[in-house]
Protein backbone atom coordinates (compact mmCIF):
# COMPACT_ATOMS: atom_id res chain seq x y z
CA UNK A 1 0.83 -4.71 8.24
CA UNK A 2 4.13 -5.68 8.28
CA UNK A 3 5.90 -5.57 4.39
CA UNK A 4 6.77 -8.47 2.72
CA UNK A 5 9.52 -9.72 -0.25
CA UNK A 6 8.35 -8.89 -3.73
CA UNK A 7 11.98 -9.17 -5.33
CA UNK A 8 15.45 -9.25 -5.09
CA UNK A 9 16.80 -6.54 -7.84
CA UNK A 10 18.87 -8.47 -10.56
CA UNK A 11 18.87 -5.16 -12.80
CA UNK A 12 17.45 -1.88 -12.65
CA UNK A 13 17.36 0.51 -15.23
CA UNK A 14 16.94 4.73 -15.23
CA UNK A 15 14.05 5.39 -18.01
CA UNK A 16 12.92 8.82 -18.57
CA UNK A 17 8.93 9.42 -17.80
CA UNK A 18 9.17 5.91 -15.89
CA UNK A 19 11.51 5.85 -13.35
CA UNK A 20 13.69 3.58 -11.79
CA UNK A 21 12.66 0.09 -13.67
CA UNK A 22 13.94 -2.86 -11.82
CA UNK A 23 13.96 -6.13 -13.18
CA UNK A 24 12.85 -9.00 -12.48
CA UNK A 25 9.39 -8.32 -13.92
CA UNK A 26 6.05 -10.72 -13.74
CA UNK A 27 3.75 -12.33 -15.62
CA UNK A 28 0.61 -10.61 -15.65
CA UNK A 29 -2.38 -12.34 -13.63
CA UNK A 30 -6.18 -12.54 -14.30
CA UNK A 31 -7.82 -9.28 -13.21
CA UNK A 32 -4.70 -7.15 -12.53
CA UNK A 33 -4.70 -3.63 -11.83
CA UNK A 34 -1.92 -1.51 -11.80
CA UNK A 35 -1.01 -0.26 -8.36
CA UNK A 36 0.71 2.64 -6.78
CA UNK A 37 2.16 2.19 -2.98
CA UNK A 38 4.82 3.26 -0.60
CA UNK A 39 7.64 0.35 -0.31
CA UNK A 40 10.71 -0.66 1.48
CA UNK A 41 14.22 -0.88 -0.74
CA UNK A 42 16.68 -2.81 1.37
CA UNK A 43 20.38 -2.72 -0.06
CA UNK A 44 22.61 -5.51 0.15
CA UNK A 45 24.41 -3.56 3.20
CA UNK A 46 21.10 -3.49 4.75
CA UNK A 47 20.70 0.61 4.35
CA UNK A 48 16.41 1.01 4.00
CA UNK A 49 15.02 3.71 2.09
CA UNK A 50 11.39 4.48 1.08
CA UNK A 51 9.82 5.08 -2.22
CA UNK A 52 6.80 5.58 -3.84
CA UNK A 53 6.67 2.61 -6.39
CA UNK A 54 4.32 1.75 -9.73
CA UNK A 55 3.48 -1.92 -10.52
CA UNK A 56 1.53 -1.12 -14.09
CA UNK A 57 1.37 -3.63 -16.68
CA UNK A 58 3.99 -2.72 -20.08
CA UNK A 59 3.84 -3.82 -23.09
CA UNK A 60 7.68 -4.88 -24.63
CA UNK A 61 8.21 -5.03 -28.16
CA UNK A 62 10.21 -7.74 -29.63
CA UNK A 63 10.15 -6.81 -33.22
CA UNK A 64 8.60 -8.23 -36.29
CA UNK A 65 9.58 -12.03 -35.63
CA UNK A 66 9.29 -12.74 -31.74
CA UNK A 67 10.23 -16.08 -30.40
CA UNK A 68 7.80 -18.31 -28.58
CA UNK A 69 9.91 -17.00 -25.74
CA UNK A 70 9.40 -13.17 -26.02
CA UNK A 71 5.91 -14.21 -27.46
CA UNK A 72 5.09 -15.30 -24.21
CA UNK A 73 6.57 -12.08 -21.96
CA UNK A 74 4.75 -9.90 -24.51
CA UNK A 75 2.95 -8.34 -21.41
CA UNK A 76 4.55 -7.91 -18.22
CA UNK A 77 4.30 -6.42 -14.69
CA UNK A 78 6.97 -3.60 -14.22
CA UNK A 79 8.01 -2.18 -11.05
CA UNK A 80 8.93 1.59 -10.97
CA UNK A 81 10.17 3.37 -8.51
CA UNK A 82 9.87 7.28 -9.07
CA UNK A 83 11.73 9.85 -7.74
CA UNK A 84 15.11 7.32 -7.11
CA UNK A 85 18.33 7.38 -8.67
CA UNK A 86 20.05 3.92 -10.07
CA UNK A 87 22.91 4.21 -7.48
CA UNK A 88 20.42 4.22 -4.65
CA UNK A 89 18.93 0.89 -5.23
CA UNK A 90 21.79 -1.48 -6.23
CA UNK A 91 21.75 -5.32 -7.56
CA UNK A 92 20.99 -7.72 -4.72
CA UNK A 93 18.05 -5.25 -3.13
CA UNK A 94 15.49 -6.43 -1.81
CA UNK A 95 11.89 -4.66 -2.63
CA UNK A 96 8.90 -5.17 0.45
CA UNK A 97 5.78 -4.49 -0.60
CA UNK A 98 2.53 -4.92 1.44
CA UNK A 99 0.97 -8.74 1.58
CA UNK A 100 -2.16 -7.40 -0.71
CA UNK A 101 0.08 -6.32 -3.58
CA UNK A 102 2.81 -9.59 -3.14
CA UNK A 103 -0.17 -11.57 -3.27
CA UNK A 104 -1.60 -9.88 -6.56
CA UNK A 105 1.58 -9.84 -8.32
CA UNK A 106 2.66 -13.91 -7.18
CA UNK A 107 -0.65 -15.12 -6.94
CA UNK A 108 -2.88 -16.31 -3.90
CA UNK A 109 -0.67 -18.99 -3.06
CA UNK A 110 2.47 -17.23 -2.68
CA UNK A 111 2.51 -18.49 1.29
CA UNK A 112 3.28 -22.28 0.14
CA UNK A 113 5.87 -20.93 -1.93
């Protein structure tokens, strides 16, 4: 099957034991399971690479008096890429990920979207 958008790279950052961690990240939908599969980065000049990427589900600590805000994004869905260095994947990429996982991590109705 041909890959599909999951998200355009607004931030990624290098953390040790991770990987590459890209933002944006996701809300975390009924029944998830954390996923492992080959996807397409394409930079901004259009250059393609491929990498093996984990979606897994983190939990980010806010400290001892969250807002309703960070309350809320407690748990999230984190995209990883492992084995890539920051300056491979710049701001403005574009991650394609099979139609199964984009339709796990947005939800069943991401077509009317």
């Amino acid at each position: 099957m041909k890959p599909v958008e999951l998200l355009t790279v607004a931030e990624r950052f290098q953390l040790s034991g991770i990987g590459l961690t890209l933002v944006p990240d996701f809300p975390v939908r009924d029944g998830w399971k954390n996923v492992v599969e080959q996807v397409v980065v394409v930079a901004p000049d259009g250059k393609e690479i491929t990498a093996q990427a984990q979606l897994h589900m983190m939990h980010f600590n806010f400290g001892n008096a969250p807002t309703d805000e960070q309350r809320s994004r407690t748990w999230r869905v984190v995209v990883s890429l492992l084995d890539v260095e920051k300056a491979v994947v710049p701001i403005g990429s574009r991650v394609l990920v099979s139609p199964a996982t984009q339709r796990a991590v947005l939800g069943a109705d991401v077509e009317s979207r």
